[in-house]
Structures are given as C-alpha cells and as structure tokens.
N, C-alpha and C. Protein backbone atom coordinates (compact mmCIF):
# COMPACT_ATOMS: atom_id res chain seq x y z
N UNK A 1 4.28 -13.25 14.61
CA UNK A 1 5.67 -12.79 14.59
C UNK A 1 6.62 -13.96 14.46
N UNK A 2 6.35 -14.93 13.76
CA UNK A 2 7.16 -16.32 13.48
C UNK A 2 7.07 -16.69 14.79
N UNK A 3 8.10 -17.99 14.48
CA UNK A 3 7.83 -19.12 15.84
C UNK A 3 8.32 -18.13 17.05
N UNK A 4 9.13 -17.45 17.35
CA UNK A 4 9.38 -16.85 18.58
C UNK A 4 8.43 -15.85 19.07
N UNK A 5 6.96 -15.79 18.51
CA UNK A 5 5.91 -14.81 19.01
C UNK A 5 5.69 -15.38 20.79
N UNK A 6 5.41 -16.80 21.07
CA UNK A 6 5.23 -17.17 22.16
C UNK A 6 5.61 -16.95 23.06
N UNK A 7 7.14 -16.30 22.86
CA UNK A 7 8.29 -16.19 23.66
C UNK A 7 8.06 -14.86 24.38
N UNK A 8 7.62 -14.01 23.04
CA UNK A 8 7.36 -12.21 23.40
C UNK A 8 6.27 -11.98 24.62
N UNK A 9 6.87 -10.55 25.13
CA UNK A 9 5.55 -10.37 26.10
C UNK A 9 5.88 -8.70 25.61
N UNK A 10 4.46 -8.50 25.89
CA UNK A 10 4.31 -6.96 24.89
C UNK A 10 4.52 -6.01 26.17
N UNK A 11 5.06 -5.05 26.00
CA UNK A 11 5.47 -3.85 26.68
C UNK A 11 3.69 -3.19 27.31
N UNK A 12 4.27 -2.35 28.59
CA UNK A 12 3.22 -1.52 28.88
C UNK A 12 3.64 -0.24 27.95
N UNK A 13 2.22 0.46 27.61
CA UNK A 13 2.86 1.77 27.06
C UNK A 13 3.94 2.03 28.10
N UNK A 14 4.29 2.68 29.39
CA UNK A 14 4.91 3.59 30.44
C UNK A 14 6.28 2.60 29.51
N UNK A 15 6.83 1.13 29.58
CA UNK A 15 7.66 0.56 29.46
C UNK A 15 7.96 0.73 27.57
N UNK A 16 6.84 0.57 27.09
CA UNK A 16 7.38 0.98 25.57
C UNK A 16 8.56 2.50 25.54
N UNK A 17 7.45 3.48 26.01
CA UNK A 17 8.00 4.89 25.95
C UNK A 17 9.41 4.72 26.23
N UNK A 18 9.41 4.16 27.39
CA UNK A 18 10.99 4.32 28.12
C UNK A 18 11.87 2.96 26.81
N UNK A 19 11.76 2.14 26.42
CA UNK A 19 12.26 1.51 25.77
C UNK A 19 13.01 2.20 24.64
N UNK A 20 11.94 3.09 24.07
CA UNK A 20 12.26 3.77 22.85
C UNK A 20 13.25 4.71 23.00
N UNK A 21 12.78 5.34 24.29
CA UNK A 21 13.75 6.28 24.64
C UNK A 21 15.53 6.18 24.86
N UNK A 22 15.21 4.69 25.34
CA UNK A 22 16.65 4.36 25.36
C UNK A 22 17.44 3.23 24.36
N UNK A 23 16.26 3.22 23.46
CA UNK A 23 16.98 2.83 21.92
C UNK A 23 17.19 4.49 20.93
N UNK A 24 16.33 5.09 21.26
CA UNK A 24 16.89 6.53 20.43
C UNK A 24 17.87 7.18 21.09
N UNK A 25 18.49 6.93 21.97
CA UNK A 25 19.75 7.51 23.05
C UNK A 25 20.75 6.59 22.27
N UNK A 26 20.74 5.65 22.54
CA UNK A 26 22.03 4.29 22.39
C UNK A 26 22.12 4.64 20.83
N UNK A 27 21.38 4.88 19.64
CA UNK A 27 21.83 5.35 17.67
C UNK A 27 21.95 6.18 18.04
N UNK A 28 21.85 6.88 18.75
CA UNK A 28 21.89 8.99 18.27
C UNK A 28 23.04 8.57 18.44
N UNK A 29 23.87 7.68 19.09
CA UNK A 29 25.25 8.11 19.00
C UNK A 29 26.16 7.52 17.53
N UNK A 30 25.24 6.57 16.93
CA UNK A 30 25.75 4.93 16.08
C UNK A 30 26.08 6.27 14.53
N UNK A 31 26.75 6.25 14.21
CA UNK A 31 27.28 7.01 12.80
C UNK A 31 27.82 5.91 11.92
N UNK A 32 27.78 4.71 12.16
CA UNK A 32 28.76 3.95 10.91
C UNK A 32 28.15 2.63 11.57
N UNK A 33 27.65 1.64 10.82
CA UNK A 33 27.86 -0.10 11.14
C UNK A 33 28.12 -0.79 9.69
N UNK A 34 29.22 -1.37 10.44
CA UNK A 34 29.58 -2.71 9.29
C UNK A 34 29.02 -3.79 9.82
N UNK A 35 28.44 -4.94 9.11
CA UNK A 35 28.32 -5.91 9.52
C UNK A 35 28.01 -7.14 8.72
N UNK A 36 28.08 -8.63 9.01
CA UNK A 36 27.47 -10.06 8.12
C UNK A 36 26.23 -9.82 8.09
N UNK A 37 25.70 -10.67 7.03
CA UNK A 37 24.19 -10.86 7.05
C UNK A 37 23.59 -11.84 6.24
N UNK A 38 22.25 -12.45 6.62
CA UNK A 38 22.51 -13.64 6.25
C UNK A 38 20.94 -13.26 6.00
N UNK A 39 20.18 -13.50 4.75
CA UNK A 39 19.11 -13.10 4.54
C UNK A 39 18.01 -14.11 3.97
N UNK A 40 16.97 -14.56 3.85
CA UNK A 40 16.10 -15.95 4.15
C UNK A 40 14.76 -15.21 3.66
N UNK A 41 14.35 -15.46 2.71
CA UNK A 41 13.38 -15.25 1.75
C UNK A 41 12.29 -16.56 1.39
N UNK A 42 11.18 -16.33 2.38
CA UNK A 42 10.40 -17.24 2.01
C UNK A 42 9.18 -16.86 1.12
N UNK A 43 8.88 -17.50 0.10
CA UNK A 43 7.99 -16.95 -1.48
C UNK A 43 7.01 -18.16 -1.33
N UNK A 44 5.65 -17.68 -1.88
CA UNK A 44 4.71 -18.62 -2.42
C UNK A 44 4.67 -19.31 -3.41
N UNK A 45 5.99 -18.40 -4.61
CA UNK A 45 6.11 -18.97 -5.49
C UNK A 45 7.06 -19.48 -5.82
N UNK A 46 7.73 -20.06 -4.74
CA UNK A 46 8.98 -20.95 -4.90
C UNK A 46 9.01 -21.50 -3.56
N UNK A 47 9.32 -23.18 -3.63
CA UNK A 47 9.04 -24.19 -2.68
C UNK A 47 10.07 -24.54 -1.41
N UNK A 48 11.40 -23.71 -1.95
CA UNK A 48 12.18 -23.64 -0.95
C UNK A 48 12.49 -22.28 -0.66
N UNK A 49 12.65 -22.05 0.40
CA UNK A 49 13.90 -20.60 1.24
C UNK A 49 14.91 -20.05 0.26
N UNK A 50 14.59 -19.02 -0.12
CA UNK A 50 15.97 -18.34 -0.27
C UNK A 50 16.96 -18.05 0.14
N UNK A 51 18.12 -18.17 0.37
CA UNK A 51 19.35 -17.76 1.73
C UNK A 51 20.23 -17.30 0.78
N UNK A 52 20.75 -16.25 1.08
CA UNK A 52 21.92 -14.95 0.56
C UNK A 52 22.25 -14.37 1.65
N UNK A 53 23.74 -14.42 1.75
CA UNK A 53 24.49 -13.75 2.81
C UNK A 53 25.03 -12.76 2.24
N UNK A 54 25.93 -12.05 2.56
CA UNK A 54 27.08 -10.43 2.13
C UNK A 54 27.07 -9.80 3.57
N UNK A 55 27.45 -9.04 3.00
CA UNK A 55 27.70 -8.04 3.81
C UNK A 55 27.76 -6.54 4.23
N UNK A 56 26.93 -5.54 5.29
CA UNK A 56 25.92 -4.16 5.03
C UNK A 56 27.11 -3.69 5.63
N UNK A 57 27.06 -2.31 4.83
CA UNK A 57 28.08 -0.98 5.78
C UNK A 57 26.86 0.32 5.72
N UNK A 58 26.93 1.06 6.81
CA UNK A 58 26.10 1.85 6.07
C UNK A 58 27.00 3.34 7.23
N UNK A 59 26.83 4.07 6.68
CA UNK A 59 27.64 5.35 6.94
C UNK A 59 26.73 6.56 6.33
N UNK A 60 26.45 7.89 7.56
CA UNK A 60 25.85 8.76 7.13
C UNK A 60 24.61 8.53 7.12
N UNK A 61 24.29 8.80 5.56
CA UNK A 61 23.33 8.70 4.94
C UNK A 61 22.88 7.47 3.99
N UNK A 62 24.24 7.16 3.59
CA UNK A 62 24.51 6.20 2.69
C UNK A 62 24.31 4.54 3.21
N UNK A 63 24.18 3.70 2.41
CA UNK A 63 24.07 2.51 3.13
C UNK A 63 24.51 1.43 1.75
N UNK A 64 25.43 0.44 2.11
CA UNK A 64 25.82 -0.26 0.68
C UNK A 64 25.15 -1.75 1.31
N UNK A 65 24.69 -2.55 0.62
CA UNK A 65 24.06 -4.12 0.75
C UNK A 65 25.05 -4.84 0.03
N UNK A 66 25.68 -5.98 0.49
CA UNK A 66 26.84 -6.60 -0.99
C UNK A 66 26.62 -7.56 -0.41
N UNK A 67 26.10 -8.38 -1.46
CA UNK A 67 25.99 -10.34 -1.68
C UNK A 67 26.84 -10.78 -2.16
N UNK A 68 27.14 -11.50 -1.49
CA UNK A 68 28.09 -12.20 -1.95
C UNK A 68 27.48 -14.31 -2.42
N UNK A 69 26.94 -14.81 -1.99
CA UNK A 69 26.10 -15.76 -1.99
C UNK A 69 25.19 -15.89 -2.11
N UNK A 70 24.26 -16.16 -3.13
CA UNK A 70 24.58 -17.03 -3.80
C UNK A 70 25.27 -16.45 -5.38
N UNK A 71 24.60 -15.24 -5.66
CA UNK A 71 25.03 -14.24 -6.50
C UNK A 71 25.81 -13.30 -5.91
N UNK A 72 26.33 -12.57 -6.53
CA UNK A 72 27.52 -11.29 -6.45
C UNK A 72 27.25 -10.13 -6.95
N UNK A 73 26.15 -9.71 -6.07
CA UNK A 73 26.47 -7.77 -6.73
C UNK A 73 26.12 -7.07 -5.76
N UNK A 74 25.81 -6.08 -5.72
CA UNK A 74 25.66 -4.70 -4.81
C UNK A 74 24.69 -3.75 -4.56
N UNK A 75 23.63 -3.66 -3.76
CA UNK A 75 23.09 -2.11 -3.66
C UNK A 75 23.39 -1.12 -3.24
N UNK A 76 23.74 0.11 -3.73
CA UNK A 76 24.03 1.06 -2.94
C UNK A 76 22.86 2.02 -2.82
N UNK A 77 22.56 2.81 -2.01
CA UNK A 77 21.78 3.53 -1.83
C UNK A 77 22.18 4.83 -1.14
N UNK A 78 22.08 6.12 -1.69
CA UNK A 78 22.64 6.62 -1.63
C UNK A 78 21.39 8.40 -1.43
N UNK A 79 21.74 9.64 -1.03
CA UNK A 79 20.65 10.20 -0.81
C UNK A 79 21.20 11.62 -1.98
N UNK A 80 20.41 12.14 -3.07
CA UNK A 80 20.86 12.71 -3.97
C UNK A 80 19.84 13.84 -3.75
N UNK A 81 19.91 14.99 -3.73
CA UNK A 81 18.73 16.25 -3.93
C UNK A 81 17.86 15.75 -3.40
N UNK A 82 18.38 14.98 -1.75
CA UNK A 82 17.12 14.78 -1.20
C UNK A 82 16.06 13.92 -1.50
N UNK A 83 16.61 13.20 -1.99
CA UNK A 83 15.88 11.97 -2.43
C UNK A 83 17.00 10.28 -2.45
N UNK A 84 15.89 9.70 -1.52
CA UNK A 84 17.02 8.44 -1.95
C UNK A 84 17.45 7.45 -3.23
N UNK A 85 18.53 7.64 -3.77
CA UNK A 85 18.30 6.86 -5.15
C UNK A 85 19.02 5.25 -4.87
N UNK A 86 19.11 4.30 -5.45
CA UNK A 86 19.09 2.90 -5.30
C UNK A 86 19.61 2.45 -6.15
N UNK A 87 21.09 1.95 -6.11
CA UNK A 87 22.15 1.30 -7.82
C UNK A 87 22.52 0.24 -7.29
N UNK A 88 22.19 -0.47 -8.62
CA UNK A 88 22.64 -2.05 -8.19
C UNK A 88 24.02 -2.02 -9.37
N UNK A 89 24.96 -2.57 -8.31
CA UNK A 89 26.47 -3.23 -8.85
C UNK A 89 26.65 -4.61 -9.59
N UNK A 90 26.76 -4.92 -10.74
CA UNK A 90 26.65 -6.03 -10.90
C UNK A 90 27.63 -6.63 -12.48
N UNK A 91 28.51 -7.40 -12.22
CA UNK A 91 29.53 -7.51 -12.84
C UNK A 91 29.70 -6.45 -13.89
N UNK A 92 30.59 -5.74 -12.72
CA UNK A 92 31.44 -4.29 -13.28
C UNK A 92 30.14 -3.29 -13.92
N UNK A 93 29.21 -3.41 -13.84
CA UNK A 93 28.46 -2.25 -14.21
C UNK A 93 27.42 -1.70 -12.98
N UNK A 94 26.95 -0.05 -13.51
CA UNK A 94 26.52 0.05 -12.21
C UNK A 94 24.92 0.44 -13.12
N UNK A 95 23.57 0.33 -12.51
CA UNK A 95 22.29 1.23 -13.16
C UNK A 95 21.80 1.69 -11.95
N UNK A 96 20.84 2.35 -11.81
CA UNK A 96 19.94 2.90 -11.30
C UNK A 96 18.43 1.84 -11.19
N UNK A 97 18.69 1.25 -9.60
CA UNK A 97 17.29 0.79 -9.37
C UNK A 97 15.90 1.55 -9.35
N UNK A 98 14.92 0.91 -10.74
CA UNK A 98 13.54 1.57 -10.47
C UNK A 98 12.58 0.30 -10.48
N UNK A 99 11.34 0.89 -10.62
CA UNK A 99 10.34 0.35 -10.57
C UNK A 99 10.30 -0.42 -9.08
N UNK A 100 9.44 -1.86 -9.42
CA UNK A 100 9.10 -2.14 -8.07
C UNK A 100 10.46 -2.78 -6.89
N UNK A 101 11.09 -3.18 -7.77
CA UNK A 101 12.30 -4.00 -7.44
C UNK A 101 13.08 -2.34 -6.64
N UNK A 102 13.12 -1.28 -7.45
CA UNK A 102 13.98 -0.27 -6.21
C UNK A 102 13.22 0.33 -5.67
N UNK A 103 11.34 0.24 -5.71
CA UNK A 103 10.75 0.29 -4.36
C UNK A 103 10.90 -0.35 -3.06
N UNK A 104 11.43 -1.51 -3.24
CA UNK A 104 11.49 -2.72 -2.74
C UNK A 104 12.76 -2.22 -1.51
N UNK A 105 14.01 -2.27 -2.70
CA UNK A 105 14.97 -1.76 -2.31
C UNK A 105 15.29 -0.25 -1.07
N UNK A 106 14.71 0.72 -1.85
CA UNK A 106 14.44 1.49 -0.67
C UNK A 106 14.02 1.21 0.54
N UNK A 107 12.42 0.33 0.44
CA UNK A 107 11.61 0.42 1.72
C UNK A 107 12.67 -0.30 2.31
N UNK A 108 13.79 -1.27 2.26
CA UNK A 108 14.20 -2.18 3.05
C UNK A 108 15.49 -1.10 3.61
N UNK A 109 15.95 -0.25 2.46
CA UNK A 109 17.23 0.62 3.39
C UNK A 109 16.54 1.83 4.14
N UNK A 110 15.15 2.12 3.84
CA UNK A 110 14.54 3.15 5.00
C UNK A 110 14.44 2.16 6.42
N UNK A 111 14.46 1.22 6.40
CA UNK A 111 13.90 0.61 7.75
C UNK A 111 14.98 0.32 8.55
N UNK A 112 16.41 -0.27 7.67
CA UNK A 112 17.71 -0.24 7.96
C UNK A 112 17.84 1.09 8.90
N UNK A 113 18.04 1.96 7.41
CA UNK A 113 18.98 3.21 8.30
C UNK A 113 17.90 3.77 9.35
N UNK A 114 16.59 3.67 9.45
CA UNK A 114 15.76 4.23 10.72
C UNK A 114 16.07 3.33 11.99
N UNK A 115 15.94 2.33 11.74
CA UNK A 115 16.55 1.47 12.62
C UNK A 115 17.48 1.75 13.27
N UNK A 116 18.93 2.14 12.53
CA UNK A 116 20.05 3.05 13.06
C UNK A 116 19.77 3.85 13.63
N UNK A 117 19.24 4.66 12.83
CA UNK A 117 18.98 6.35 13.78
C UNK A 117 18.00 6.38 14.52
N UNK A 118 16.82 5.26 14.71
CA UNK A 118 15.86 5.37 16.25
C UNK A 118 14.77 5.86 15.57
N UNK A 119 14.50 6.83 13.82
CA UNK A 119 13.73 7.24 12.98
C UNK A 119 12.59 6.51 12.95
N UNK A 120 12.81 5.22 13.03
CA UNK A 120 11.53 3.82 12.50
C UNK A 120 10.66 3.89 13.66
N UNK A 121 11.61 4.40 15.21
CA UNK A 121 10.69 3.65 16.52
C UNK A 121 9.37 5.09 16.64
N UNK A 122 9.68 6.33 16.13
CA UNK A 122 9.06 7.26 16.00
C UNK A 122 7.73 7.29 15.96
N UNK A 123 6.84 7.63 16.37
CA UNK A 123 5.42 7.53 16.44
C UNK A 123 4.77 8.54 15.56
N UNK A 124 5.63 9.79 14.97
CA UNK A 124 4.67 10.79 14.51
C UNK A 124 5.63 10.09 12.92
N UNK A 125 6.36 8.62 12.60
CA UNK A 125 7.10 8.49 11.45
C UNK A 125 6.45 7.93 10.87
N UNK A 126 6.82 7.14 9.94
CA UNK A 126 5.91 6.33 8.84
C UNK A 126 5.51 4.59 9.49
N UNK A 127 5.34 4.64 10.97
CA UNK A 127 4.99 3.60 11.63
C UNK A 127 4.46 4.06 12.74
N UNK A 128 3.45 2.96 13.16
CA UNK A 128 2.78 2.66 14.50
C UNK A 128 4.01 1.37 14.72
N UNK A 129 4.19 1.53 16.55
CA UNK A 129 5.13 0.94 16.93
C UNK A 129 4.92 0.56 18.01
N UNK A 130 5.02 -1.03 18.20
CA UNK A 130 4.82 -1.60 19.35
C UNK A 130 5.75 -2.12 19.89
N UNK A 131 6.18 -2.03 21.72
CA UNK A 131 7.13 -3.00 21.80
C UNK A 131 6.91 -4.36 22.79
N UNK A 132 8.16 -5.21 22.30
CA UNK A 132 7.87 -6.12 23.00
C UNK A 132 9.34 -7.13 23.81
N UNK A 133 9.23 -7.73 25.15
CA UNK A 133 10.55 -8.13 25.39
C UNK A 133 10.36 -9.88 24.90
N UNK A 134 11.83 -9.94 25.21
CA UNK A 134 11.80 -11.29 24.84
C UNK A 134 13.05 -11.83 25.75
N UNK A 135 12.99 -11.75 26.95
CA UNK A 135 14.56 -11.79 28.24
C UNK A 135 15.07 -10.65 27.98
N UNK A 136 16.45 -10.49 27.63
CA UNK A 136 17.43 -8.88 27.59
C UNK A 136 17.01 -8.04 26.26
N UNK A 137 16.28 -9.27 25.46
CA UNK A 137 16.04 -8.69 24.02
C UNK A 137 14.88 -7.89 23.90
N UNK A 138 14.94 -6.43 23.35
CA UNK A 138 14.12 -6.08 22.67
C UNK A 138 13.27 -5.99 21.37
N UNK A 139 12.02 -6.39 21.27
CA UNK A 139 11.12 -6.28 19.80
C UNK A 139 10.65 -4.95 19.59
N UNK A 140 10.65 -4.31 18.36
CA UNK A 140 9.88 -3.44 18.09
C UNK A 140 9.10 -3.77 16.64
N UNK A 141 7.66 -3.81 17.18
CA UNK A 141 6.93 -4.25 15.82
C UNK A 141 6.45 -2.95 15.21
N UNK A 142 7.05 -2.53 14.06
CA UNK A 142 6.67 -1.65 13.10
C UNK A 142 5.25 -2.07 12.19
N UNK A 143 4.09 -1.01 12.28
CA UNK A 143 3.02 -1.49 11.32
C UNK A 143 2.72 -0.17 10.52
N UNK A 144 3.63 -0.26 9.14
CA UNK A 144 3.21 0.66 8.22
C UNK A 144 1.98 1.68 8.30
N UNK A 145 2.35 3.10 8.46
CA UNK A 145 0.71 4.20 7.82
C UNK A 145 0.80 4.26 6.46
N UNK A 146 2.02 4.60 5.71
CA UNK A 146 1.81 5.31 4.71
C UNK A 146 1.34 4.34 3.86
N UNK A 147 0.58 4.34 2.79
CA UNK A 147 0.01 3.40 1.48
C UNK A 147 1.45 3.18 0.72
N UNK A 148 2.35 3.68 0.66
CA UNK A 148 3.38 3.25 -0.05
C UNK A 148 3.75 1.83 0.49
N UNK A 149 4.23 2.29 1.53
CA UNK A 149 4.92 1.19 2.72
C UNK A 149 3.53 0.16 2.53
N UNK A 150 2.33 0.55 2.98
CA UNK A 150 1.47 -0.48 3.68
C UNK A 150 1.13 -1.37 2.03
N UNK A 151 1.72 -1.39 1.29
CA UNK A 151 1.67 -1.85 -0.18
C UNK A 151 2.70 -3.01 -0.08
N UNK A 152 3.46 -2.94 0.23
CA UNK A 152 4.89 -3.80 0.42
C UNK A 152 4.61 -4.93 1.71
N UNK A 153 4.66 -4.28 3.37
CA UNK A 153 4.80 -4.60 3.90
C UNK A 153 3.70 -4.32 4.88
N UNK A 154 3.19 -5.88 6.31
CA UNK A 154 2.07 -5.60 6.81
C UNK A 154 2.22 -5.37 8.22
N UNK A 155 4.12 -5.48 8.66
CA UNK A 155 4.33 -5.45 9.75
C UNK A 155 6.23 -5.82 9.47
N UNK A 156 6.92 -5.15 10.47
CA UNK A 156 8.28 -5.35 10.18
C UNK A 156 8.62 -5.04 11.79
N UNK A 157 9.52 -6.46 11.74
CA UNK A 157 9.96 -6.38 13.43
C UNK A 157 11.54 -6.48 13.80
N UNK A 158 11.42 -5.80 14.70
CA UNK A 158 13.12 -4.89 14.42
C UNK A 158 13.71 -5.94 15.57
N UNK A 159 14.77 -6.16 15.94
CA UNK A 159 15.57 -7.32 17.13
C UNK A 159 16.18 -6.69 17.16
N UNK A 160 16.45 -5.79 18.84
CA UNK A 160 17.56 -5.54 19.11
C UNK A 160 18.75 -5.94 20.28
N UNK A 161 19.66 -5.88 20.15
CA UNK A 161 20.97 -6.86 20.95
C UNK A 161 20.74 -6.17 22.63
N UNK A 162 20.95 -6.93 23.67
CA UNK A 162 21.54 -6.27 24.77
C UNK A 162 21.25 -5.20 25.47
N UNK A 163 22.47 -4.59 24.07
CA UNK A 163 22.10 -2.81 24.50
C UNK A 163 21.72 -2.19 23.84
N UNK A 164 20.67 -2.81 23.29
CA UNK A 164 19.37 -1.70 23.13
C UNK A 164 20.16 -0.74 21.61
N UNK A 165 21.53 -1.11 21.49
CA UNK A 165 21.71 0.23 20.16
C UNK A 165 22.48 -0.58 19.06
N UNK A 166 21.75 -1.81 18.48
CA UNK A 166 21.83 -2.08 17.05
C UNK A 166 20.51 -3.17 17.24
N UNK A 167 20.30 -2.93 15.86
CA UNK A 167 19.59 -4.17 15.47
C UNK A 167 19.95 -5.51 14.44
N UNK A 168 19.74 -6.85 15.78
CA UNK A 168 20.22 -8.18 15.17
C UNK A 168 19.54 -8.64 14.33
N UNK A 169 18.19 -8.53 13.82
CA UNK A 169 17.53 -9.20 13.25
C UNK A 169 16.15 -8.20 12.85
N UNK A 170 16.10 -8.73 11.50
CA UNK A 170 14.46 -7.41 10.69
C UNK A 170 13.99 -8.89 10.17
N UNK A 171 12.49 -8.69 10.39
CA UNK A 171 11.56 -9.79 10.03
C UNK A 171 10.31 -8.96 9.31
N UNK A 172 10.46 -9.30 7.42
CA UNK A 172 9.24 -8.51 7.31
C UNK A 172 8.56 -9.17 6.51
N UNK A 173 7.10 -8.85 6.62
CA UNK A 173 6.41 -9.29 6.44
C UNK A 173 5.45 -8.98 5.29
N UNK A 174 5.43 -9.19 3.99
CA UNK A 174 5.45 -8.42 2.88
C UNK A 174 3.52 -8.82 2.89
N UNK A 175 2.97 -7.94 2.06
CA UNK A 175 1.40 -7.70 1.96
C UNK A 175 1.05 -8.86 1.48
N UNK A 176 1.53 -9.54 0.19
CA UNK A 176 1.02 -10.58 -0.43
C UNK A 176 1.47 -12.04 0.28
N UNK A 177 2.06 -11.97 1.94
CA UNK A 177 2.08 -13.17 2.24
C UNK A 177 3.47 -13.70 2.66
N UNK A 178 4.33 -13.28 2.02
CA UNK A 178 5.94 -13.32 1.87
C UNK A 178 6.53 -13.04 2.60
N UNK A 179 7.85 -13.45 2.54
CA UNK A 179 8.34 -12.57 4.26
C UNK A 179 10.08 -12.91 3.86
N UNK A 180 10.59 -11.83 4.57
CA UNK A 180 11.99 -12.13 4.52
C UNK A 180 12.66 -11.78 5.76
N UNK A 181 13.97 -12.71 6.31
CA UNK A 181 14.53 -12.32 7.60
C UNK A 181 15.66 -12.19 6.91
N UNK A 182 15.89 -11.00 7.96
CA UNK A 182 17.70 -10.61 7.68
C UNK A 182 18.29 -10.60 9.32
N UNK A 183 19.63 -11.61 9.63
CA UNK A 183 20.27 -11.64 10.95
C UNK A 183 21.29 -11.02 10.51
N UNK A 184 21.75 -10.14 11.34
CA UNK A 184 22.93 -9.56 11.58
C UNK A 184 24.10 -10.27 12.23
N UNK A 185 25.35 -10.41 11.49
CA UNK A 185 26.38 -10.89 13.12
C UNK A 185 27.70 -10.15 12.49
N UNK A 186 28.66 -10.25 13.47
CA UNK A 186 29.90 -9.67 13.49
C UNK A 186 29.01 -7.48 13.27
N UNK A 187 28.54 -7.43 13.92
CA UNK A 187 28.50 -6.08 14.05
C UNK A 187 29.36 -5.15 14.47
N UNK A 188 29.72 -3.98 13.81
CA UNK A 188 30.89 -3.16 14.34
C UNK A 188 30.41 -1.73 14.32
N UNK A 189 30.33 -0.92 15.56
CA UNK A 189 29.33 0.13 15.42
C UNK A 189 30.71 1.51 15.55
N UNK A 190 30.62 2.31 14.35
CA UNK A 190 31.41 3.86 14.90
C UNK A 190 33.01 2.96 14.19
C-alpha cells in the first residue's frame, strides 16, 4: 500500500463493519463535492512521475474532472439510459470517450462517485473491502471481483479525512504494475 503501509493497522472485522457503517452514514448525506486535486502517475514506460492538478465537482450522478496542468481539458461523465457515458473537453470541442482510455475513465469515476455514496465500501458491490486505521485516518482497501475492474486495477485504496465522510486520497493500483495517486484538498461538501 506504498510507503505508508507500515503505518496501517488492519481493522477487526466487528471494527471494519462499524467503520463502514459510519462512512455510509457520514455520504448518505454528501450530494455535491467540489474540490483541488493533484494527481501522480507513475508508468513503466516513462522514467519520471506524472503530476496533473485541476479540479473535481461531482453532483448527483454526474461528476466533471478538469485539468488544468499540465494540459487543459475536461472529463465529464455523465449517466445517460442508465449507462455511464464519458466526454472529454478539449480546446472547445467535446467527443465521446471509448475504448480503453474511457474504460479507464469510467473505472476511475465509479470509484470516485462510490466513494461518495459509501457504494465502493459495499461487500455484496464490485469489491472485497478491507479496512484499515492509520491514527484518526481511515483506509479502505478495495480489491476488484468483477473481470472488468480486475483487468485495470489489483487493489484501490480509498483515504478518508477525520470524519469519516470524504475521501482525501485514492491510490490505485493498475494490473500491469502502474499506479496512480489522486490527493484531494480544499474540499467543499453540499
């Protein structure tokens, strides 16, 4: 779980349960977060870190991603006939994300907005879920069931603040090795 695994101490089930319980209490109420973000992409096939900041709103259903650094454009993601669709903004035009790149895209705004809504910590959802403390902070390590997900990613770990109802930090951990962190700051919930 990167350098701060040492730090973690893993929950008893009795203490997971109750954890979850009072991270799915603290979103059931969360309907809207704006917030910074500062995102760190480490690749095998490139020798340095990626770092891109912008900035996430996500409302509803909907959830917008906007970079602003190092490039400038936009994901929106958005939920159409029940299905989530994925458009990238990008000087003044808008398309429709497919292939692997708005697989990509999705899996990262399903984990977002579950995250929000307490959906991700779910046991009968598209994760096995472990938790873990770290002082006031809570971990929840997400480990993909579905073959979609478990294609992408081999574990995704959620950071949450305080009180238990946002998450500061997603650490994931992509199949082929890769990994990307996203920190949250200036959060504004409702």
């Amino acid at each position: 779980m990167g350098g701060s695994a040492q730090t973690l101490k893993k929950a008893t089930p009795e203490q997971s349960k109750k954890m979850v319980e009072t991270i799915n209490k603290a979103t059931a109420s969360v309907k809207s977060i704006q917030c910074d973000f500062t995102q760190v992409r480490q690749s095998s096939m490139l020798k340095e870190k990626q770092v891109s900041k912008g900035k996430m709103s996500f409302s509803g259903k909907d959830l917008k991603w906007e970079y602003t650094t190092p490039n400038k454009f936009a994901l929106t993601v958005k939920e159409e006939n029940g299905q989530q669709q994925v458009y990238i903004q990008q000087d003044g035009k808008t398309k429709k994300a497919e292939g692997q790149s708005g697989q990509l895209f999705k899996g990262i705004a399903q984990i977002v907005m579950g995250s929000v809504t307490g959906a991700a910590l779910s046991e009968n959802g598209d994760f096995t879920v472990e938790m873990y403390t770290q002082g006031d902070i809570w971990v929840a390590k997400l480990i993909p069931k579905h073959p979609k997900l478990k294609k992408m990613f081999t574990s995704i770990h959620l950071y949450f603040n305080d009180k238990h109802n946002a998450v500061t930090k997603v650490e994931m951990k992509e199949a082929n090795g890769d990994g990307t962190v996203i920190t949250f700051t200036n959060v504004k919930l409702n």
